[in-house]
C-alpha atoms as a PDB file:
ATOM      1  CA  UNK A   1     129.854  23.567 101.431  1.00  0.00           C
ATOM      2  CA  UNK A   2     126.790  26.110 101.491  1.00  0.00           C
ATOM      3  CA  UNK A   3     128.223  28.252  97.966  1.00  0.00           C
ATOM      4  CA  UNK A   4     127.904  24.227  97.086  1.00  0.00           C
ATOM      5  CA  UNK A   5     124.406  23.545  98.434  1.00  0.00           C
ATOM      6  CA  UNK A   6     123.390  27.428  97.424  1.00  0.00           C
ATOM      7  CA  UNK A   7     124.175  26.719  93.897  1.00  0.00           C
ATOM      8  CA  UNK A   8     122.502  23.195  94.001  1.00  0.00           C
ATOM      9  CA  UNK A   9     119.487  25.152  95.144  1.00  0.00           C
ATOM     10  CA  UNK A  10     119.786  27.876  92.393  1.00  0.00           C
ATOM     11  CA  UNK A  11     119.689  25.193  89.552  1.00  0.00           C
ATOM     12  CA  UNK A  12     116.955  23.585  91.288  1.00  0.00           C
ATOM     13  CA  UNK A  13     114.757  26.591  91.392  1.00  0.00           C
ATOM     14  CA  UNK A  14     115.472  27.068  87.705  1.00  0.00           C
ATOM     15  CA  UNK A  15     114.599  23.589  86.845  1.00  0.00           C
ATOM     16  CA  UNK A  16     111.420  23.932  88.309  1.00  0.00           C
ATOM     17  CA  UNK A  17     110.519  27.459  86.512  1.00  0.00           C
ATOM     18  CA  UNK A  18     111.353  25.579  83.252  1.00  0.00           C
ATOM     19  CA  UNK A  19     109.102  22.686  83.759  1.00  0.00           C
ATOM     20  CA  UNK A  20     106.438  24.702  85.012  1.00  0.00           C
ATOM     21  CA  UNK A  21     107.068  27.310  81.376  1.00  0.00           C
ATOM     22  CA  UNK A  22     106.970  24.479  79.076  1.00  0.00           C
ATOM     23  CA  UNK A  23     103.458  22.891  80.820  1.00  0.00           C
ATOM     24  CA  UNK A  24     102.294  25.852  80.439  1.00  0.00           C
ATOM     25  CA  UNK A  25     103.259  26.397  76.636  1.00  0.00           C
ATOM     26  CA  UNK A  26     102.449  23.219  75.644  1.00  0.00           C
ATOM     27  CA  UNK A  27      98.633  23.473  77.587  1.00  0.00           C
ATOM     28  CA  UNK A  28      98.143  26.759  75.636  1.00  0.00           C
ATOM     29  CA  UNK A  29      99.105  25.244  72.369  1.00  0.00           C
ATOM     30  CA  UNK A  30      97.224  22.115  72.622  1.00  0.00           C
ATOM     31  CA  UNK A  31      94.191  24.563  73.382  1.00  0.00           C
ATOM     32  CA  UNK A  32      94.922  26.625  70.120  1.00  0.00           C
ATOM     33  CA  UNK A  33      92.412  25.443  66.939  1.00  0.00           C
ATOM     34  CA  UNK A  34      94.554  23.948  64.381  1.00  0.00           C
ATOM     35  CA  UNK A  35      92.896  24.031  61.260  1.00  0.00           C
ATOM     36  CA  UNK A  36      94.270  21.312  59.689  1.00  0.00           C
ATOM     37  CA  UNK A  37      93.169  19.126  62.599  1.00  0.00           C
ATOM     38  CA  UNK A  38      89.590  18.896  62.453  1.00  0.00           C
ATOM     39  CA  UNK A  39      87.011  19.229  59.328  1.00  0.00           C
ATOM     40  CA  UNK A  40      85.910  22.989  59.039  1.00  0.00           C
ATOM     41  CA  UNK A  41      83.045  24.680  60.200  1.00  0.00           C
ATOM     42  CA  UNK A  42      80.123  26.325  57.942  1.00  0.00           C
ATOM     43  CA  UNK A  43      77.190  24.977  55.193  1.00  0.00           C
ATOM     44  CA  UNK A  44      79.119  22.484  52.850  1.00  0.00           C
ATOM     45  CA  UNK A  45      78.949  19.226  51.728  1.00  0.00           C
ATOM     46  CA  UNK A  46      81.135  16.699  50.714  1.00  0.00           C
ATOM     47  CA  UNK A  47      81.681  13.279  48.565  1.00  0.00           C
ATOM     48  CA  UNK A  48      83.972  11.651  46.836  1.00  0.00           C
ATOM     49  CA  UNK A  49      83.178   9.570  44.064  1.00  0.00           C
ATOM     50  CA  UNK A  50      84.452   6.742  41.424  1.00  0.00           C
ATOM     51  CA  UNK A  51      85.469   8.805  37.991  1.00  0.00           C
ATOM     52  CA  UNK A  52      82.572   9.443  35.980  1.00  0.00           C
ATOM     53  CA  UNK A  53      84.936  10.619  33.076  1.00  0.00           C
ATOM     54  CA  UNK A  54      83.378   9.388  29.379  1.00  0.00           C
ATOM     55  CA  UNK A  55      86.542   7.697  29.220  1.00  0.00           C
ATOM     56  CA  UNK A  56      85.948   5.800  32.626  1.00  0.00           C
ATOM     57  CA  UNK A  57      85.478   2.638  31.107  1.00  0.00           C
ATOM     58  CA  UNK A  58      88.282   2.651  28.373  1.00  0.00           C
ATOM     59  CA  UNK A  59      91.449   3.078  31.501  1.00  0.00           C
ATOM     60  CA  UNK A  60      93.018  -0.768  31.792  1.00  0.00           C
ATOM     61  CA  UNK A  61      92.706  -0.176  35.771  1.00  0.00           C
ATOM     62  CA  UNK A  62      88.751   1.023  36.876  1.00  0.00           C
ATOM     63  CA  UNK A  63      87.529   2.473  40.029  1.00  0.00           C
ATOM     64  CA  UNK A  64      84.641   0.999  41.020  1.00  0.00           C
ATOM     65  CA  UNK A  65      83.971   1.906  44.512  1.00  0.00           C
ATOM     66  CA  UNK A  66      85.439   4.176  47.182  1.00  0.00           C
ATOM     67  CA  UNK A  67      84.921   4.196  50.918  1.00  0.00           C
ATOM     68  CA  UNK A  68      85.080   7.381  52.952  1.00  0.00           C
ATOM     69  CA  UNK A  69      84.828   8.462  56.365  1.00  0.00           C
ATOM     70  CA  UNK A  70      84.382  11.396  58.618  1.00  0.00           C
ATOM     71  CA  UNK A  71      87.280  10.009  60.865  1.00  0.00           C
ATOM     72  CA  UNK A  72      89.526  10.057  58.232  1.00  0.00           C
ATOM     73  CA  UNK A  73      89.364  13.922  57.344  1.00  0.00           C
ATOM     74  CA  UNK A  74      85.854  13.179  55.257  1.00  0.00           C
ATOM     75  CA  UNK A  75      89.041  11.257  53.137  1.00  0.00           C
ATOM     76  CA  UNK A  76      88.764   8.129  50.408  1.00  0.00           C
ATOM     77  CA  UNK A  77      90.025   5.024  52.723  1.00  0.00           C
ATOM     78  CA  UNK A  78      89.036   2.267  50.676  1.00  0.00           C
ATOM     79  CA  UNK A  79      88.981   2.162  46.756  1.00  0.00           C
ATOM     80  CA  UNK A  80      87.685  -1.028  44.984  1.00  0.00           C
ATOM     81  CA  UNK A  81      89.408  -1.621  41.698  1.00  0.00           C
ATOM     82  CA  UNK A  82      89.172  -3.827  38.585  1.00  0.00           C
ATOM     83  CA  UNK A  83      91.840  -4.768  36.006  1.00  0.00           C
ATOM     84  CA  UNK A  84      90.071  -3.933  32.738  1.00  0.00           C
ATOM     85  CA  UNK A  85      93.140  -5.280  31.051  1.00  0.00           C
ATOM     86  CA  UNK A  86      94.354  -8.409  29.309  1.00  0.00           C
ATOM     87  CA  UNK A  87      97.786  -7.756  31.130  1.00  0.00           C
ATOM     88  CA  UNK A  88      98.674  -8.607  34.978  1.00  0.00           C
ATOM     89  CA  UNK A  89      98.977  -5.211  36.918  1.00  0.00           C
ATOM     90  CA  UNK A  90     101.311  -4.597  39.321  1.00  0.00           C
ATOM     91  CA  UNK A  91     101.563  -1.230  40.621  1.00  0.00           C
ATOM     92  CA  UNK A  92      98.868   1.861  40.260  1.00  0.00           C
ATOM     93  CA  UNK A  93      98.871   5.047  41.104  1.00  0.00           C
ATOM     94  CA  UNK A  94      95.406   7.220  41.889  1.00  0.00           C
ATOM     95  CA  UNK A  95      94.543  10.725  40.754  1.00  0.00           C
ATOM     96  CA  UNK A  96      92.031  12.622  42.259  1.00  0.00           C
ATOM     97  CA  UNK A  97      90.150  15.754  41.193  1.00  0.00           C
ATOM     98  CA  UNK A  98      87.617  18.173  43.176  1.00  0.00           C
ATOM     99  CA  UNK A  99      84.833  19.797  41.607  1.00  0.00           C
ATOM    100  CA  UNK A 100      82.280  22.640  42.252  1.00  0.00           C
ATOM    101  CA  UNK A 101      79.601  20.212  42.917  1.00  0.00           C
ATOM    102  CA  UNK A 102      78.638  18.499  39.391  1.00  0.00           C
ATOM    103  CA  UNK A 103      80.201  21.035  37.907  1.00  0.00           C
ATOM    104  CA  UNK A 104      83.065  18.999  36.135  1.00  0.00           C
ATOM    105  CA  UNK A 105      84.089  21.505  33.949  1.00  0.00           C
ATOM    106  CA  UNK A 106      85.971  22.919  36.668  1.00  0.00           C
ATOM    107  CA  UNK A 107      88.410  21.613  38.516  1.00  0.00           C
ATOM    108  CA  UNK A 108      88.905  23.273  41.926  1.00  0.00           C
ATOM    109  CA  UNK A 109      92.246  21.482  43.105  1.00  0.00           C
ATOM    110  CA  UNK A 110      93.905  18.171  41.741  1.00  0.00           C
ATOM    111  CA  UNK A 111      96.673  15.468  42.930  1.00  0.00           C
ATOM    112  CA  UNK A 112      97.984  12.393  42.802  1.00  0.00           C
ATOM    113  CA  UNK A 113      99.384   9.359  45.282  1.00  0.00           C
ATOM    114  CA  UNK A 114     102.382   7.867  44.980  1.00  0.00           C
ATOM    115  CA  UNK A 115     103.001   4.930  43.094  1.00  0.00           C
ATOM    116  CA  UNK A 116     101.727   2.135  45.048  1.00  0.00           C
ATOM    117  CA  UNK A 117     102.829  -1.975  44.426  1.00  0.00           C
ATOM    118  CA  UNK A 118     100.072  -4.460  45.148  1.00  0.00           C
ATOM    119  CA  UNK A 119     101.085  -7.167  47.736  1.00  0.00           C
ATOM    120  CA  UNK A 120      99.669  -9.960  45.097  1.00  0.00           C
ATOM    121  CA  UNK A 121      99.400  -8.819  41.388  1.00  0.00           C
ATOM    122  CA  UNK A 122      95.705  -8.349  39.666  1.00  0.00           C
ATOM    123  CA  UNK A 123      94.773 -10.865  37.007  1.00  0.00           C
ATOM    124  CA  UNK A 124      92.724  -9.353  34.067  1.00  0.00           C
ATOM    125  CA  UNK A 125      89.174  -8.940  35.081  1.00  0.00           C
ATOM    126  CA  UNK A 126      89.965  -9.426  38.610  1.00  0.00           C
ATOM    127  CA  UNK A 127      88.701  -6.855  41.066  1.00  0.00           C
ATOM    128  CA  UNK A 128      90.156  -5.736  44.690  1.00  0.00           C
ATOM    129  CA  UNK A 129      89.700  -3.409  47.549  1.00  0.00           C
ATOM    130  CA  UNK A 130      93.021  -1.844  47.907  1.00  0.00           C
ATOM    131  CA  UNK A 131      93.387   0.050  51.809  1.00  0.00           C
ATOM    132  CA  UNK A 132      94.852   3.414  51.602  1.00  0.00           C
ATOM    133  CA  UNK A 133      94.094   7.342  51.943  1.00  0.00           C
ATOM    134  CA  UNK A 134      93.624   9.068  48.306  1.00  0.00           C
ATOM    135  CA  UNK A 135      92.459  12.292  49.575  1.00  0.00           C
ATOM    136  CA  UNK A 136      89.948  14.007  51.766  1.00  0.00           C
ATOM    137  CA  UNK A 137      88.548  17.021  52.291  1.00  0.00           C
ATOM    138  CA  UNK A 138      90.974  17.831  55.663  1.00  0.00           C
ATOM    139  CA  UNK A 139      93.512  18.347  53.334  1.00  0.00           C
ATOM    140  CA  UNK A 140      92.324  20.504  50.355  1.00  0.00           C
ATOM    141  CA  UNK A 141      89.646  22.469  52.021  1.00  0.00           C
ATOM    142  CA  UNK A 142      92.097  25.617  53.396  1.00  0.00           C
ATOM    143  CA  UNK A 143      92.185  27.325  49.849  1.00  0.00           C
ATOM    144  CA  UNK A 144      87.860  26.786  49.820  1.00  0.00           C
ATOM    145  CA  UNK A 145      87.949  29.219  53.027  1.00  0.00           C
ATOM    146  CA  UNK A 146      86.449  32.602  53.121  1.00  0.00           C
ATOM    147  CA  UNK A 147      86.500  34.180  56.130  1.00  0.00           C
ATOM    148  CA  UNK A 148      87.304  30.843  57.999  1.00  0.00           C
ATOM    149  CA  UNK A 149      83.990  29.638  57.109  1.00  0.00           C
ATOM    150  CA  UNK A 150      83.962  26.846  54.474  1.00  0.00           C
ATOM    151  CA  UNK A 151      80.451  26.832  52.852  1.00  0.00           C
ATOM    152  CA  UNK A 152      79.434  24.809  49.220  1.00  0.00           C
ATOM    153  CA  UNK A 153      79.031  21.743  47.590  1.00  0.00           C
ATOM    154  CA  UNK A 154      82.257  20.193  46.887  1.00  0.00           C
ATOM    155  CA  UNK A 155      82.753  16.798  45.053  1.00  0.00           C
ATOM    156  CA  UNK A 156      85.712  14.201  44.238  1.00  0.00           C
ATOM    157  CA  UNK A 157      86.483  11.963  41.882  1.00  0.00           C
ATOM    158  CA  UNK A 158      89.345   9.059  41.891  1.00  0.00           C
ATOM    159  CA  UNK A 159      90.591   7.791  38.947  1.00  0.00           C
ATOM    160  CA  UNK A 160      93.894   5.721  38.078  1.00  0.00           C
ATOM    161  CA  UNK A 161      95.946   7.452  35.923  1.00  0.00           C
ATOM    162  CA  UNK A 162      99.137   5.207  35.449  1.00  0.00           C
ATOM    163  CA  UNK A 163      99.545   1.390  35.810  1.00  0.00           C
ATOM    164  CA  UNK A 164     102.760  -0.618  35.745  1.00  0.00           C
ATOM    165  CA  UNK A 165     102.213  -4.544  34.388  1.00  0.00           C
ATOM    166  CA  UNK A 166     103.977  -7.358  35.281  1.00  0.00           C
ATOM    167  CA  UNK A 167     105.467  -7.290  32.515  1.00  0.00           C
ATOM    168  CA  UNK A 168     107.475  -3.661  32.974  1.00  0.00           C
ATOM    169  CA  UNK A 169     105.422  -2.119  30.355  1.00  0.00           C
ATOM    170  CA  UNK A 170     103.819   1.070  31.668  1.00  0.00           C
ATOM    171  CA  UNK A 171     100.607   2.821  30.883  1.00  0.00           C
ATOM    172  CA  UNK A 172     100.352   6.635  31.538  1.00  0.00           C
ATOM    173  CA  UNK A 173      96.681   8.250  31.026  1.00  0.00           C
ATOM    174  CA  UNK A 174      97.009  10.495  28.329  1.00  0.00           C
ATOM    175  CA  UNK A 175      99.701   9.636  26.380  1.00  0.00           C
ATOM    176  CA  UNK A 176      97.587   7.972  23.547  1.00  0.00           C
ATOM    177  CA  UNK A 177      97.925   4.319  24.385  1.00  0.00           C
ATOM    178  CA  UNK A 178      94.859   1.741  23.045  1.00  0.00           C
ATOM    179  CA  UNK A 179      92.169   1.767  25.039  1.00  0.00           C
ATOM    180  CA  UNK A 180      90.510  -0.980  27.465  1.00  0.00           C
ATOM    181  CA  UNK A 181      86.990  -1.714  27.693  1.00  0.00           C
ATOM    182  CA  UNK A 182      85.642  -4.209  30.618  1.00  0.00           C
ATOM    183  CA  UNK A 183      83.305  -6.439  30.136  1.00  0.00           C
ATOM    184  CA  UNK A 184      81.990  -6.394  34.003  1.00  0.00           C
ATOM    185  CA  UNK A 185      81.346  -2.947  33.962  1.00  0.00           C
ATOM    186  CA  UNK A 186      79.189  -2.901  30.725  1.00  0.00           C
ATOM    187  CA  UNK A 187      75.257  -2.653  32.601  1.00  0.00           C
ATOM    188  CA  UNK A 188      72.621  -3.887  30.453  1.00  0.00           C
ATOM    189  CA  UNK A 189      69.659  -1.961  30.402  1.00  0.00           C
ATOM    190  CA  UNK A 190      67.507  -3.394  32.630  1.00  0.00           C
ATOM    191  CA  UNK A 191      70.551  -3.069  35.011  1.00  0.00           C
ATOM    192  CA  UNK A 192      69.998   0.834  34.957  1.00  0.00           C
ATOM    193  CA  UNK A 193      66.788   0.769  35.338  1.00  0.00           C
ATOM    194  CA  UNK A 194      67.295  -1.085  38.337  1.00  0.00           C
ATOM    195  CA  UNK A 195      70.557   0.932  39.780  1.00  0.00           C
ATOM    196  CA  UNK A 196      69.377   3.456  42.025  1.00  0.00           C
ATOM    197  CA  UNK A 197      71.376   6.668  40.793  1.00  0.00           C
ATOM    198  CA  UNK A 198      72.806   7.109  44.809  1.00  0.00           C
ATOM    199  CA  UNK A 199      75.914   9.037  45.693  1.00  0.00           C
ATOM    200  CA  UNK A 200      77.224   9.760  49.387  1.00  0.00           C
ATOM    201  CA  UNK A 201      77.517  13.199  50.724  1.00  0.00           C
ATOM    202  CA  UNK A 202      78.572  14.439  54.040  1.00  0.00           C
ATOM    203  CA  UNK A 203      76.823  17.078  55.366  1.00  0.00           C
ATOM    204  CA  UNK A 204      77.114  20.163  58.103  1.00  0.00           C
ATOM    205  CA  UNK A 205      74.778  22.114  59.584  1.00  0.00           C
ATOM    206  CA  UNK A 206      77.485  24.766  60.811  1.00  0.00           C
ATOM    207  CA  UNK A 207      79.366  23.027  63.039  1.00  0.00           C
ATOM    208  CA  UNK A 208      82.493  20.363  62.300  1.00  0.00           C
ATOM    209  CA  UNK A 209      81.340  18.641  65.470  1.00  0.00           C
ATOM    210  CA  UNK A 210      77.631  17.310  63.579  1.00  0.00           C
ATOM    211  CA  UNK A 211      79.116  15.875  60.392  1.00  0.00           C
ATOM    212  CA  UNK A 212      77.683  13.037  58.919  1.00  0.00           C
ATOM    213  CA  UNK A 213      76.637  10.807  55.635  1.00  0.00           C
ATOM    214  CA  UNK A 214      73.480  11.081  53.806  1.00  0.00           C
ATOM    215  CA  UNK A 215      72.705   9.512  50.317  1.00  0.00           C
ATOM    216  CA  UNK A 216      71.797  11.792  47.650  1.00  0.00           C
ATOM    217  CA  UNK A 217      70.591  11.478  44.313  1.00  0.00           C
ATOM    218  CA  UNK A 218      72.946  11.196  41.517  1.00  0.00           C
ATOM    219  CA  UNK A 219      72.827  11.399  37.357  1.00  0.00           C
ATOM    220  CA  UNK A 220      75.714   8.516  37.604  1.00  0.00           C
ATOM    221  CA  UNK A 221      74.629   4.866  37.724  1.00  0.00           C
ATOM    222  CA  UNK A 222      76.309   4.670  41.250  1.00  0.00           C
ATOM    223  CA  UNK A 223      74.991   3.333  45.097  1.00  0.00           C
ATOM    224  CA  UNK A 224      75.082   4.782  47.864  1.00  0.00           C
ATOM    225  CA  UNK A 225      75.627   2.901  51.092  1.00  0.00           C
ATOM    226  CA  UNK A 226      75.702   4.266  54.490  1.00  0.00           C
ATOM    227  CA  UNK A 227      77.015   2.557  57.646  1.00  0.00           C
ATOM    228  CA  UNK A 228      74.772   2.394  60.758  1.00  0.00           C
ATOM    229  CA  UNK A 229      76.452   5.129  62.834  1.00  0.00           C
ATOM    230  CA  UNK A 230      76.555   7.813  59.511  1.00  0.00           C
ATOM    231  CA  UNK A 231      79.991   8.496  59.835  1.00  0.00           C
ATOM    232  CA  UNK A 232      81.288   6.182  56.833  1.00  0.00           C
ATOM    233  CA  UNK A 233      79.959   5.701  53.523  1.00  0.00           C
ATOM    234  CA  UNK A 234      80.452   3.633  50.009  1.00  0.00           C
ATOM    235  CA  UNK A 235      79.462   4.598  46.727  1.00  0.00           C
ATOM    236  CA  UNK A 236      79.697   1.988  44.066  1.00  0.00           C
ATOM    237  CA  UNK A 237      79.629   2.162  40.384  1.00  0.00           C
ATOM    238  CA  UNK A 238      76.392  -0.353  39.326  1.00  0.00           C
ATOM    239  CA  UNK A 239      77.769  -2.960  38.343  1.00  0.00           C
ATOM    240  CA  UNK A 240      81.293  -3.553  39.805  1.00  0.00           C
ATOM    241  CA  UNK A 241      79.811  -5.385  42.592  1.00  0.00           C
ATOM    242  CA  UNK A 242      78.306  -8.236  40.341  1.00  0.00           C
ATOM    243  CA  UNK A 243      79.592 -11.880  40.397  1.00  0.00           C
ATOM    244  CA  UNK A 244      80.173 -14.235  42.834  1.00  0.00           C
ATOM    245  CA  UNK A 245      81.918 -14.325  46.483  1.00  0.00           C
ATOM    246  CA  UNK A 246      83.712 -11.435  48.450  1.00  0.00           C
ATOM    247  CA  UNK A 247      86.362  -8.746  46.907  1.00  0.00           C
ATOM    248  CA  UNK A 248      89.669  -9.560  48.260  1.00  0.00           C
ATOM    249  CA  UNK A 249      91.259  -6.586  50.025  1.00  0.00           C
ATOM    250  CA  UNK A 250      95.211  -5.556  50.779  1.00  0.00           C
ATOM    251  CA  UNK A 251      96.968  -2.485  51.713  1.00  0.00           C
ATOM    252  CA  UNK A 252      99.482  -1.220  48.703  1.00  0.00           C
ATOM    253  CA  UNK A 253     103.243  -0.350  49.287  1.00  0.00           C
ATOM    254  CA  UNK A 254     104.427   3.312  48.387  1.00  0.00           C
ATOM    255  CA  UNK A 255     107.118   2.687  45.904  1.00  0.00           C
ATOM    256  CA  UNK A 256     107.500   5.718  44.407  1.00  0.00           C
ATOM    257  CA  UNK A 257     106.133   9.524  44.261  1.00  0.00           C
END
């Protein structure tokens, strides 16, 4: 009996060295700085934007307003769209690019989403929020580093670049198909005079930990909205917000990369 209760004893002891190793791995890597957890630190700003391509207005599917927020990696979480079609839509799929500031002649870093069905197909000329992550700065921002320290003026743009109809046809942006032009976007001119040229822009002052929204002037006929506590922020292309009543809103389905 005591080999029995010696050995019972022994595997006891070694339990107890095990638990007390893998508290204290996982306490020291919970302490490491991940850098793909939290927004980096340095002098940058930060917005992300409808398309302001000269083609904007010719896609059949426009963005016309995108939500983003610091808790969401300084990331796109909402992005208002209109069917500028004569065709029900049934699926889209976003693109975003990242510029050097206005500097749209370069393009930093690109992507795309996966395809993504809406819940209840879009009408021509009808407009909805649609509830899902393009992009955010969290996750393009590692190749921006230099020396750990991120520091610049960095903008995005979300466009749609393909669109599957109701009725299986597919448009692809680029491959040459007729082009759309919407009626609700088209601003009259004493529309611009009155649209205030706004675009969001989170800023740092060194540290991840002070992040916030700010509106800034833009040379695109957007607004810039800020929510009360600075950490979210909508710009909207003038315009898309006309008409009557609210802008339905859904979250899309991920069909398809």
């Amino acid at each position: 009996m005591k080999p029995q209760n010696h050995s019972r004893s022994l595997w006891a002891a070694v339990w107890i060295m095990l638990l007390v190793t893998t508290s204290t791995t996982d306490a020291a890597l919970g302490q490491q700085s991940n850098p793909l957890t939290k927004l980096p630190d340095g002098n940058w700003s930060f917005g992300i934007y409808p398309y302001h391509g000269s083609d904007a207005q010719d896609l059949p599917v426009v963005v016309g307003l995108v939500t983003s927020e610091i808790g969401a990696g300084a990331g796109a979480t909402r992005v208002g769209v209109v069917n500028n079609s004569n065709k029900t839509v049934a699926a889209v799929r976003f693109k975003w690019l990242l510029f050097e500031g206005e500097r749209r002649d370069r393009v930093l870093q690109q992507g795309s989403t996966p395809l993504l069905a809406l819940r209840a197909t879009l009408a021509p000329n009808d407009k909805r929020i649609l509830l899902y992550q393009v992009a955010s700065l969290l996750k393009v921002y590692r190749p921006l580093l230099r020396n750990n320290i991120l520091n610049g003026d960095f903008e995005m743009e979300i466009l749609v670049e393909e669109v599957r109809f109701a009725d299986g046809s597919i448009w692809r942006k680029g491959e040459g198909q007729a082009k759309w032009r919407n009626r609700d976007l088209k601003i009259t001119r004493a529309a611009f005079v009155q649209c205030p040229k706004q675009k969001c822009k989170s800023n740092t002052a060194g540290s991840a930990e002070t992040v916030y929204y700010s509106c800034e002037a833009s040379t695109f006929n957007e607004v810039c909205s800020v929510s009360s506590n600075a950490r979210s922020c909508t710009n909207t292309a003038c315009g898309f917000g006309g008409g009557s009543g609210e802008i339905g809103s859904e979250t899309p389905l991920a069909i398809e990369q």
